[in-house]
N, C-alpha and C. Protein backbone atom coordinates (compact mmCIF):
# COMPACT_ATOMS: atom_id res chain seq x y z
N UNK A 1 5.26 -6.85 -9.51
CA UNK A 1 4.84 -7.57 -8.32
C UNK A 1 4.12 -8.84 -8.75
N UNK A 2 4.71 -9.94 -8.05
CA UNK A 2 3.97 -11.15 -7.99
C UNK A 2 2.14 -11.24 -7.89
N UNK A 3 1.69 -11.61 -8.48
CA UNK A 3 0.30 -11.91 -8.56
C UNK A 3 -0.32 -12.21 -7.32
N UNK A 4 0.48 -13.52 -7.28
CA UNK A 4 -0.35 -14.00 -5.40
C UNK A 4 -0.06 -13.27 -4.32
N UNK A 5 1.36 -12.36 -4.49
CA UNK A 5 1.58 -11.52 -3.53
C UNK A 5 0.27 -10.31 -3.79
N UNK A 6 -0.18 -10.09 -4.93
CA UNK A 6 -1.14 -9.23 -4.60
C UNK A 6 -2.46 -9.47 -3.94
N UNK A 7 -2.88 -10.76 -4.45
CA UNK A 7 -3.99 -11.53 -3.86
C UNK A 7 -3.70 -11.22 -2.07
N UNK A 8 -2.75 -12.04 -1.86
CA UNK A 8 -2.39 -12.34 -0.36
C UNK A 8 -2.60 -10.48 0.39
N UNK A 9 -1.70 -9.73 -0.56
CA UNK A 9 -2.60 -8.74 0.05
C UNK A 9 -3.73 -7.98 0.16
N UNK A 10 -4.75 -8.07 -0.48
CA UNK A 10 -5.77 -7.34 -0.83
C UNK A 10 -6.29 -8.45 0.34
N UNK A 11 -6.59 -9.86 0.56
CA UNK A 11 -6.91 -10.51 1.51
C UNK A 11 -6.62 -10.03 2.95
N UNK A 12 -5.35 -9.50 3.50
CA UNK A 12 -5.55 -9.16 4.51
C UNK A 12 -6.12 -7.72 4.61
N UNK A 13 -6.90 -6.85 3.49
CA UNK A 13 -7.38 -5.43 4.09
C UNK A 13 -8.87 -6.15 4.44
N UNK A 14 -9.43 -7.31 4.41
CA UNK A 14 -10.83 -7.50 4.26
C UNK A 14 -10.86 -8.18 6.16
N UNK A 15 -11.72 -7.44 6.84
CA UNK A 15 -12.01 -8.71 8.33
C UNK A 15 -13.17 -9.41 7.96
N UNK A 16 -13.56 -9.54 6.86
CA UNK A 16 -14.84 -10.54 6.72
C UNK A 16 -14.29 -11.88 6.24
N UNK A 17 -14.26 -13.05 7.19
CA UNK A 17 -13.45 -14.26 6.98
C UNK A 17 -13.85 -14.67 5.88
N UNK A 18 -15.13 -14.71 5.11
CA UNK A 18 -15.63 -15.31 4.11
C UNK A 18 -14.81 -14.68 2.73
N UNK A 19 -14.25 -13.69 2.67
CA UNK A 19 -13.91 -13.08 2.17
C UNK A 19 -12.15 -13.04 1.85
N UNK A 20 -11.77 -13.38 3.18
CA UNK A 20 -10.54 -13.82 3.72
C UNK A 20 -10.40 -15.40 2.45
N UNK A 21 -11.19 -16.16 2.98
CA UNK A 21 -11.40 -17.41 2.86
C UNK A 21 -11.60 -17.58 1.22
N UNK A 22 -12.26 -16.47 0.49
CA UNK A 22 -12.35 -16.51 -0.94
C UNK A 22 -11.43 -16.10 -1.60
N UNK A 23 -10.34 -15.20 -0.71
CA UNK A 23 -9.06 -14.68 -1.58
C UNK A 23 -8.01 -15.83 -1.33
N UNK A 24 -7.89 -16.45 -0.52
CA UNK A 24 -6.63 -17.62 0.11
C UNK A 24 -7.14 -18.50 -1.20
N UNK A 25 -8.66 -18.99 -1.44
CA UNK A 25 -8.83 -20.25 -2.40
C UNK A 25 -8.32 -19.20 -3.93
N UNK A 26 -8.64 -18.24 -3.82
CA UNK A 26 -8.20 -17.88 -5.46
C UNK A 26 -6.93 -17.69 -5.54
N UNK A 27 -6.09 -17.41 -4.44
CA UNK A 27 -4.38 -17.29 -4.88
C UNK A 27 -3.97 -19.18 -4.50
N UNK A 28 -4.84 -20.16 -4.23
CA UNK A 28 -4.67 -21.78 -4.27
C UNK A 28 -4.70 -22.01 -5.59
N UNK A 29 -5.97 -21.64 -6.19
CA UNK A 29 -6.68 -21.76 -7.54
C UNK A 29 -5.51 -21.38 -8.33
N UNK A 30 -4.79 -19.97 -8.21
CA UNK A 30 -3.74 -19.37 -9.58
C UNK A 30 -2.69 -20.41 -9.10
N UNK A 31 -1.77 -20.36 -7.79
CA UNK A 31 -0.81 -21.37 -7.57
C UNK A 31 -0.78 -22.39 -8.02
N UNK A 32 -1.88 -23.49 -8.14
CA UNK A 32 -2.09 -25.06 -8.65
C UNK A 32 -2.19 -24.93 -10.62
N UNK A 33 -2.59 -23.38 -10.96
CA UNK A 33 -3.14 -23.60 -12.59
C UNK A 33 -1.47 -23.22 -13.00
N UNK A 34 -0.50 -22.39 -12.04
CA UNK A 34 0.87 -22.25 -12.48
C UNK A 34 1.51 -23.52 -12.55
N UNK A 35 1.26 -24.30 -11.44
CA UNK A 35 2.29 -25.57 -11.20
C UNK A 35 1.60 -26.74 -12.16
N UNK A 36 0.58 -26.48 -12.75
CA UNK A 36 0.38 -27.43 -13.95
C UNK A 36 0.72 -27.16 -15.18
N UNK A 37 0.62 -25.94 -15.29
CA UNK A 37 1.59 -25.43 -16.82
C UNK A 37 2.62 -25.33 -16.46
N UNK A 38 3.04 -25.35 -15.51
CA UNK A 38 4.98 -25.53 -15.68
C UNK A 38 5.33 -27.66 -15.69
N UNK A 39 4.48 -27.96 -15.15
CA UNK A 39 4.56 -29.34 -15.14
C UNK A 39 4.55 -29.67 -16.45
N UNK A 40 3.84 -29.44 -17.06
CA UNK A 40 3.18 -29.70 -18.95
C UNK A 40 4.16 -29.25 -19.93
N UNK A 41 4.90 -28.12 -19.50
CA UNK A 41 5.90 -27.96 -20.40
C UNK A 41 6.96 -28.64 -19.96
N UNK A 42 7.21 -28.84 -19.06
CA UNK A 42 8.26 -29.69 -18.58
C UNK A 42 8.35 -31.15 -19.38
N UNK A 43 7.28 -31.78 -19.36
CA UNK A 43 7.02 -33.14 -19.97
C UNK A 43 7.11 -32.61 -21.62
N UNK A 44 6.39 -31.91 -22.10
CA UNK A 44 6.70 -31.76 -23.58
C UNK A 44 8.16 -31.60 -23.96
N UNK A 45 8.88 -30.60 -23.25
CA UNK A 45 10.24 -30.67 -23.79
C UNK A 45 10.88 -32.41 -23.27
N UNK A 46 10.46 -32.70 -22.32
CA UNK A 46 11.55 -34.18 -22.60
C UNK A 46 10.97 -34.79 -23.75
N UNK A 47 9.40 -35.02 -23.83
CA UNK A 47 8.97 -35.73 -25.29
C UNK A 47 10.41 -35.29 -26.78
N UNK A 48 10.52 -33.78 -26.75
CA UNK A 48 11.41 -33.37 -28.06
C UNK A 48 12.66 -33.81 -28.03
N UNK A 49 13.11 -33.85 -26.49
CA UNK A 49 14.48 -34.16 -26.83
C UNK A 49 14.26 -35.84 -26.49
């Protein structure tokens, strides 16, 4: 199972919005640190070839 899919769910067993609100920014937080290491390798392999 996907990571953020787990985040996303453990977020909806909580009704405390603050809580809500701290799991949505930490599956933002993993989403944005994935799409920069895939960005970074992306650019290194064109550097090789």
């Amino acid at each position: 199972m996907n990571p953020t899919t787990l985040i996303g769910a453990a977020s909806t067993l909580f009704k405390n919005d603050k809580m809500k609100i701290a799991f949505v920014a930490l599956q933002l937080g993993y989403l944005t640190y994935k799409f920069v290491q895939n960005k970074k390798e992306l650019q290194h392999q064109n550097i090789e070839n």
